[in-house]
Structures are given as structure tokens and as C-alpha cells.
N, C-alpha and C. Protein backbone atom coordinates (compact mmCIF):
# COMPACT_ATOMS: atom_id res chain seq x y z
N UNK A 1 0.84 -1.17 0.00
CA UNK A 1 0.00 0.00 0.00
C UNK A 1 0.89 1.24 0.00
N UNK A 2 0.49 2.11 -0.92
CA UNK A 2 0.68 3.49 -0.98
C UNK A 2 1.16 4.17 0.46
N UNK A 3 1.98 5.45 0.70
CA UNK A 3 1.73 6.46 1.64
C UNK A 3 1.12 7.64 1.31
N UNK A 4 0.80 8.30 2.08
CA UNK A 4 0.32 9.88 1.87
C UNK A 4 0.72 10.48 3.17
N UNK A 5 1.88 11.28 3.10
CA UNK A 5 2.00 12.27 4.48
C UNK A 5 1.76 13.57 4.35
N UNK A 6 1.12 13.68 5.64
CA UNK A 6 0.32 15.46 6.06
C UNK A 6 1.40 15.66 7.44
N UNK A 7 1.81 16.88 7.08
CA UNK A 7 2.15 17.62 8.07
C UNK A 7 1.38 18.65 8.73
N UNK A 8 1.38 18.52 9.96
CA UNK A 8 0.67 19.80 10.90
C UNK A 8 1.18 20.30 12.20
N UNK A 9 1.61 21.26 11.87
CA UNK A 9 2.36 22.52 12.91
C UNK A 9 1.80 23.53 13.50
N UNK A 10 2.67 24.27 14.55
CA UNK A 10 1.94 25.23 15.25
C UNK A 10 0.63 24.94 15.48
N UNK A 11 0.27 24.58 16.22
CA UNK A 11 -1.47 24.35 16.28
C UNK A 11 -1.91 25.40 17.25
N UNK A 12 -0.79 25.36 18.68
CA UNK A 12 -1.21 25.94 19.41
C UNK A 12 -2.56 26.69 19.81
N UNK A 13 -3.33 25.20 20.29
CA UNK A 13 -4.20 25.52 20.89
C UNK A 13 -5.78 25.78 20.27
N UNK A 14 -5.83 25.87 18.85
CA UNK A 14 -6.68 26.32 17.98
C UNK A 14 -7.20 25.43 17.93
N UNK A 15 -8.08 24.11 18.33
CA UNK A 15 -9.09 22.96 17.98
C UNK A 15 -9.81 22.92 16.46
N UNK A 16 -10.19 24.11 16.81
CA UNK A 16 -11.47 24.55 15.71
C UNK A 16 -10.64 24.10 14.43
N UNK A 17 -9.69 24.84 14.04
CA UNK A 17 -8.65 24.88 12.86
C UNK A 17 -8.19 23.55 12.76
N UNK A 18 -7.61 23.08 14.01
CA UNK A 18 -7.15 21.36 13.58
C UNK A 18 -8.34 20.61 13.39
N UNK A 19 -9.92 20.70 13.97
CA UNK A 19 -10.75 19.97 13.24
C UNK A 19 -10.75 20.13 11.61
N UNK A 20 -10.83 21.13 11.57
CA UNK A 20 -11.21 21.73 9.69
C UNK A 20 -9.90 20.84 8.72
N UNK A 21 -8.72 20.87 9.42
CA UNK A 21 -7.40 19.76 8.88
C UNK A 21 -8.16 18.53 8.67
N UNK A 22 -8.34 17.79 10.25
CA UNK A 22 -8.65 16.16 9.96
C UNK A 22 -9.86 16.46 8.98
N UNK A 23 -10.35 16.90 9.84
CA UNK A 23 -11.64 16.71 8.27
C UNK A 23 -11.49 16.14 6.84
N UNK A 24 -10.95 17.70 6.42
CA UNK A 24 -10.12 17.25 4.97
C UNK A 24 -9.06 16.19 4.96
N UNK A 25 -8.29 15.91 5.79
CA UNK A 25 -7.13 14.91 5.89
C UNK A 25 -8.08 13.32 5.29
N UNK A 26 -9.29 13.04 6.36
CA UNK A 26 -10.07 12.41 6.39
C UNK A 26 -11.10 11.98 5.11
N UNK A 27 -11.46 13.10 4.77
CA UNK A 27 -12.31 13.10 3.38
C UNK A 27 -10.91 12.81 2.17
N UNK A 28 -10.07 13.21 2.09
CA UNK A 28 -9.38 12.92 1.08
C UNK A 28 -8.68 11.65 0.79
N UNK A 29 -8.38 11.04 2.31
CA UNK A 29 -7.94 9.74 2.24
C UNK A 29 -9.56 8.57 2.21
N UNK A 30 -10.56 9.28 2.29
CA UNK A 30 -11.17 7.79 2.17
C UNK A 30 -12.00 7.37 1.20
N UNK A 31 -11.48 7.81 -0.18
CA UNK A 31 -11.21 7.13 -1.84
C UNK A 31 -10.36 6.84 -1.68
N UNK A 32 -8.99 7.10 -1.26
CA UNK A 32 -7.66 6.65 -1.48
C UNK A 32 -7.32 5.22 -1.10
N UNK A 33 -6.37 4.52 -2.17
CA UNK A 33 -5.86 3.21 -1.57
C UNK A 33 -4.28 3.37 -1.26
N UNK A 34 -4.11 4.46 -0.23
CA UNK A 34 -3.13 4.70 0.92
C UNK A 34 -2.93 4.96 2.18
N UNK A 35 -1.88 4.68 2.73
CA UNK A 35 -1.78 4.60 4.15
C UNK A 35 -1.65 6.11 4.65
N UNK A 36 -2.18 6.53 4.78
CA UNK A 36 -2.22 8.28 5.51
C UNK A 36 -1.22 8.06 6.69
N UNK A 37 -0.24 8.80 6.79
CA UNK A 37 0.82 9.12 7.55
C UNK A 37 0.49 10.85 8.10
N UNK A 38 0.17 11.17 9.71
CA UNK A 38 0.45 12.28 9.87
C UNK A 38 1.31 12.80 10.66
N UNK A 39 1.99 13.66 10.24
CA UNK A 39 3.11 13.73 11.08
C UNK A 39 2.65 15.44 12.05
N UNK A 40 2.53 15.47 13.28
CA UNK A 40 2.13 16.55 14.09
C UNK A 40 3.84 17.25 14.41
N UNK A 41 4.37 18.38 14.00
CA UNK A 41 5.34 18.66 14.07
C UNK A 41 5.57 20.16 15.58
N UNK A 42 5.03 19.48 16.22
CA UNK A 42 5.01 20.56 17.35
C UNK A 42 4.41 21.80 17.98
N UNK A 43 4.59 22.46 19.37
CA UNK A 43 3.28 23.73 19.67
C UNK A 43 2.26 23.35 19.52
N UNK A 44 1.85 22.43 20.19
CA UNK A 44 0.19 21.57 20.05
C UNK A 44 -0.25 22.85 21.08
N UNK A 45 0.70 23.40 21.83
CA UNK A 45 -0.28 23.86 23.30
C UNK A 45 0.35 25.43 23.20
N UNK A 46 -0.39 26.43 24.21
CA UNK A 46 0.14 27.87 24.34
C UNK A 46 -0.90 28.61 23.07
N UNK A 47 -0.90 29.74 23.78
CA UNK A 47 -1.28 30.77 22.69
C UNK A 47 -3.36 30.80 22.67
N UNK A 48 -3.31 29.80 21.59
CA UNK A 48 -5.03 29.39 21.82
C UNK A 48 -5.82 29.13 23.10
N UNK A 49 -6.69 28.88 22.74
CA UNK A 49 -8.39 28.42 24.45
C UNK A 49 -7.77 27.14 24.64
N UNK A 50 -7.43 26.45 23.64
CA UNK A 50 -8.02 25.00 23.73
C UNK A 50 -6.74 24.25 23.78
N UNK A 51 -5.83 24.16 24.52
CA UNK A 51 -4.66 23.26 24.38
C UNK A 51 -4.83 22.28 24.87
N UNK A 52 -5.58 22.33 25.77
CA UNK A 52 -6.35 20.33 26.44
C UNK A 52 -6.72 19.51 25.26
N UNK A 53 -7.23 20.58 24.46
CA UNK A 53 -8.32 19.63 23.80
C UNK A 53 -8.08 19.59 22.30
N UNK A 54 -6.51 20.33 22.01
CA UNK A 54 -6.00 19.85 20.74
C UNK A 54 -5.21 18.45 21.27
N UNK A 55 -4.57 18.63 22.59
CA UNK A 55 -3.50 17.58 22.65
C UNK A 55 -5.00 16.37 22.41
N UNK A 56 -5.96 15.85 23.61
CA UNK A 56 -6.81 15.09 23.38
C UNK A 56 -7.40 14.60 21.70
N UNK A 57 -7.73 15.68 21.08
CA UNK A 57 -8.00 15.69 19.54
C UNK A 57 -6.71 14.92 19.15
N UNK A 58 -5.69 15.23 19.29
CA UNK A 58 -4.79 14.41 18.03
C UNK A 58 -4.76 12.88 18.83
N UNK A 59 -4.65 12.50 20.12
CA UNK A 59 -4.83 11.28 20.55
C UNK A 59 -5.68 10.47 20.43
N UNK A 60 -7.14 10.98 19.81
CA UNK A 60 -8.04 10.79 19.65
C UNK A 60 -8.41 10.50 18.29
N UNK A 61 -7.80 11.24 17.40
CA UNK A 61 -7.93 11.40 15.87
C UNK A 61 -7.86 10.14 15.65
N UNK A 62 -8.56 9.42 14.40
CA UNK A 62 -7.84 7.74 13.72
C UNK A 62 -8.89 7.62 12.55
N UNK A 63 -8.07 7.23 11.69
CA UNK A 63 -8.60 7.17 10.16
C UNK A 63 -8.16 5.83 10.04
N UNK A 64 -8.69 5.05 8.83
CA UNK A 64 -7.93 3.28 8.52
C UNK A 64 -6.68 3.56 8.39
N UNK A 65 -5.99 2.62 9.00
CA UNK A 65 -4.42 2.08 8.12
C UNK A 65 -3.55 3.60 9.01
N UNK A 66 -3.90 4.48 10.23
CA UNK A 66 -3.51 5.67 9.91
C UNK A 66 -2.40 5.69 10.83
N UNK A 67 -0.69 6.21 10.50
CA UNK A 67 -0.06 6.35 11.32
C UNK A 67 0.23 7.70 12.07
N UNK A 68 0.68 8.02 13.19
CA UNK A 68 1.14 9.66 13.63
C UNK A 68 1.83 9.48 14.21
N UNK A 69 2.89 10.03 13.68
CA UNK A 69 4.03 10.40 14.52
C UNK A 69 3.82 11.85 14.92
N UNK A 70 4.23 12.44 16.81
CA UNK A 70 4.01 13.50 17.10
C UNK A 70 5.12 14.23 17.79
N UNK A 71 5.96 14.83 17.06
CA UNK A 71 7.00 15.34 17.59
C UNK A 71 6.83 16.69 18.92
N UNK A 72 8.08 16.93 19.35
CA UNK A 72 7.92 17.87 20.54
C UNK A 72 8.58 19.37 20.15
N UNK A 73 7.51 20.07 20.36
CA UNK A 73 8.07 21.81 19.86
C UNK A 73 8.53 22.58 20.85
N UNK A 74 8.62 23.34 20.81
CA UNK A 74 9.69 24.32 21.81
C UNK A 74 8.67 25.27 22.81
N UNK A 75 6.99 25.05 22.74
CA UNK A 75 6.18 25.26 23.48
C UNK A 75 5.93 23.97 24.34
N UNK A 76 6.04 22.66 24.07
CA UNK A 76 6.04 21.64 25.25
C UNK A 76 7.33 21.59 25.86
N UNK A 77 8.42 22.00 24.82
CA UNK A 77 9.51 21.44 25.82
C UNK A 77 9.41 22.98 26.95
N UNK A 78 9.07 23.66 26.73
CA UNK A 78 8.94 24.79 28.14
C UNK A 78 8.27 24.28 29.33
N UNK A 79 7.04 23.75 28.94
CA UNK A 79 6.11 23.34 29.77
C UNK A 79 6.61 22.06 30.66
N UNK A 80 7.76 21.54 29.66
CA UNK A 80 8.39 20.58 30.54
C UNK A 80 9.19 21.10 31.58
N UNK A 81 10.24 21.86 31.24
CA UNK A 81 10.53 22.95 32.12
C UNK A 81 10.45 22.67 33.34
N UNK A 82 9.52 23.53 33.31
CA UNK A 82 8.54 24.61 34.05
C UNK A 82 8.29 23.04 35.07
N UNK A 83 7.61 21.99 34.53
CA UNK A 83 7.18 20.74 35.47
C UNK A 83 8.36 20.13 35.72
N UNK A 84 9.69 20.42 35.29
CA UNK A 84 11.03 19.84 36.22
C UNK A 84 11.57 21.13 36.98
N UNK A 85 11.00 22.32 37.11
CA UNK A 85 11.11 22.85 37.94
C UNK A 85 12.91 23.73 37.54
N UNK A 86 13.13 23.72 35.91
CA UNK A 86 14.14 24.71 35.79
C UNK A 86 14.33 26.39 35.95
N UNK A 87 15.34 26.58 36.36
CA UNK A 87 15.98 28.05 36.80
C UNK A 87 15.21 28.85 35.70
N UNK A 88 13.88 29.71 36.06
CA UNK A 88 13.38 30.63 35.21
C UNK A 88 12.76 30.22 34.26
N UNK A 89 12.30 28.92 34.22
CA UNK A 89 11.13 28.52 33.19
C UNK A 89 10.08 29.05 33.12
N UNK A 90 9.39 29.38 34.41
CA UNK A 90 7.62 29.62 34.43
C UNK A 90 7.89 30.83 33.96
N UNK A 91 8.59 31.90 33.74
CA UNK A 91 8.98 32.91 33.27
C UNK A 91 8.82 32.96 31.72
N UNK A 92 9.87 32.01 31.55
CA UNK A 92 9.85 32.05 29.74
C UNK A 92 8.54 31.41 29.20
N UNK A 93 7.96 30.43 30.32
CA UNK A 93 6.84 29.87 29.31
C UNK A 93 5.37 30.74 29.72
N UNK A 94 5.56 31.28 31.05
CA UNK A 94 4.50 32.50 30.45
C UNK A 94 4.74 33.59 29.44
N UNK A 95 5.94 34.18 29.29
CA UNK A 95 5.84 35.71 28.44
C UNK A 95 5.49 34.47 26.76
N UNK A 96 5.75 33.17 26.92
CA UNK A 96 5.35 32.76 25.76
C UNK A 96 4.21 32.17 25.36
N UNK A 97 2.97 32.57 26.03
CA UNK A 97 1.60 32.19 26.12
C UNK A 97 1.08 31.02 27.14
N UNK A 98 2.19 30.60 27.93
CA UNK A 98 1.68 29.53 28.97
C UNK A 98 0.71 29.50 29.70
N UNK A 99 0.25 30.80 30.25
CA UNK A 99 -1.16 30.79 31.16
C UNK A 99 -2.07 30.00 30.45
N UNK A 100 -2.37 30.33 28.52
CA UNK A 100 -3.53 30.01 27.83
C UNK A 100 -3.46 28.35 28.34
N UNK A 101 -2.69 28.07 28.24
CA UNK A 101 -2.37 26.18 28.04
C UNK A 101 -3.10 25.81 29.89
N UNK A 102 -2.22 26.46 31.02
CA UNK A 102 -2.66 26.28 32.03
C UNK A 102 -4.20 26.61 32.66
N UNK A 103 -4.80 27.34 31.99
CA UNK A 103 -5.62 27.53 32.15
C UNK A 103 -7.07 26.58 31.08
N UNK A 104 -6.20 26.14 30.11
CA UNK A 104 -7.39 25.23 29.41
C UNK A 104 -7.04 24.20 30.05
N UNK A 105 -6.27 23.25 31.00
CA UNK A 105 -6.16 22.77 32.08
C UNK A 105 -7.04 22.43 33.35
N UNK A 106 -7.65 23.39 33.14
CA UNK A 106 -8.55 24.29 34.80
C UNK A 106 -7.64 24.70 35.86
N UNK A 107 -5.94 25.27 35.39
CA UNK A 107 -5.17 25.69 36.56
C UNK A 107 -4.91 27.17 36.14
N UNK A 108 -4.42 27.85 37.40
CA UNK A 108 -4.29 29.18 37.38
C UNK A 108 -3.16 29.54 37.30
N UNK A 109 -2.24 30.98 37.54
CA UNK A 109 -1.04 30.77 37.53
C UNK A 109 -0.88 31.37 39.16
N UNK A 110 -2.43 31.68 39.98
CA UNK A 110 -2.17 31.87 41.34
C UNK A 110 -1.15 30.42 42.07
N UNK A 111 -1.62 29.90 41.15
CA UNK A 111 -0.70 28.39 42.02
C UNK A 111 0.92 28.18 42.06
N UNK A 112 1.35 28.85 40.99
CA UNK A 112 2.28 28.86 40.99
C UNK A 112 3.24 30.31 41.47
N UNK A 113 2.43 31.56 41.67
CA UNK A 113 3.25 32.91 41.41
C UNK A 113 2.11 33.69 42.73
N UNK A 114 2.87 34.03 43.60
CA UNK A 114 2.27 34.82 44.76
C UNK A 114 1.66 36.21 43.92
N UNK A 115 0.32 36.49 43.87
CA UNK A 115 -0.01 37.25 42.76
C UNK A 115 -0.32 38.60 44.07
N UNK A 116 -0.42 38.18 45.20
CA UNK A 116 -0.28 39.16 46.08
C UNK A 116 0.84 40.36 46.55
């Protein structure tokens, strides 16, 4: 069997937009007699409402025959950070949209930052 690879980047957070992708990803592969390969190339989270529920969406996504590989962008590796607790992370990954991600979460950043 055939391949067909889709790439999809920056998502950060946008659901809506990565539905409107699979969609078409979806409709186009199912005439096709190929194996749909998608490759998610990083920034699933930050920035957008919805970073819960893009990461969930692509775990969730599945077409026949369909493979994904999901690489790590330089908005999770912060967030990793930040959860190993490096010198000035929560810093860099808020001025870089981190609240949005923590907060489609249901967490605040009172938890982490004396806002008093």
C-alpha cells in the first residue's frame, strides 16, 4: 500500500482549525488506496483556548491504516521545564503564552506565582 503524508504545525491551541485539517485529511484519504501518515510537528499547546483539547484531539484522531508520529516543539519542551522545575522557566513559558495552556487545564497561575 501506498503512503500519503500530512504535516501539521503550530497548532497551538486552535481545535477549531485542527478539526477543519482532519476533516479534509479524512475526506481525502477515504477514496484513497493509501496509508495516511500524519506527522504533528510541534506547539500543540500555548497561545489558543483549547490546548487540552487539541493535545486530546490528536490522541483521539484515527482514520484506517492511519499512522502519527508526534514530535515535541519548543512550546512543550517549556512546559516541561517549568514541570522539572528549571531556573526561570515559568517565566519564559508565560511571556510565551503559557497561562492560555494552564488555564485550558482548569489551573491558574495563582498556584504557581504569589499574585499578592
Amino acid at each position: 500500500m501506498a503512503e500519503i503524508l500530512f504535516a501539521i504545525g503550530d497548532i497551538h491551541g486552535c481545535k477549531k482549525e485542527l478539526d477543519i485539517i482532519h476533516n479534509k485529511i479524512e475526506k481525502y484519504c477515504s477514496n484513497k488506496n493509501k496509508k495516511p501518515i500524519i506527522t504533528y510537528i510541534g506547539d500543540y499547546i500555548d497561545r489558543g483556548p483549547k490546548s487540552k483539547d487539541v493535545v486530546q484531539t490528536i490522541i483521539d484522531f484515527t482514520i484506517p491504516n492511519l499512522e502519527k508520529i508526534c514530535l515535541l516543539g519548543n512550546h512543550e519542551q517549556m512546559l516541561l521545564d517549568v514541570l522539572d522545575n528549571k531556573k526561570n522557566s515559568l517565566y519564559q513559558w508565560i511571556a510565551n503564552s503559557g497561562v492560555e495552556t494552564l488555564e485550558s487545564y482548569g489551573g491558574s497561575l495563582s498556584e504557581f506565582v504569589d499574585l499578592n
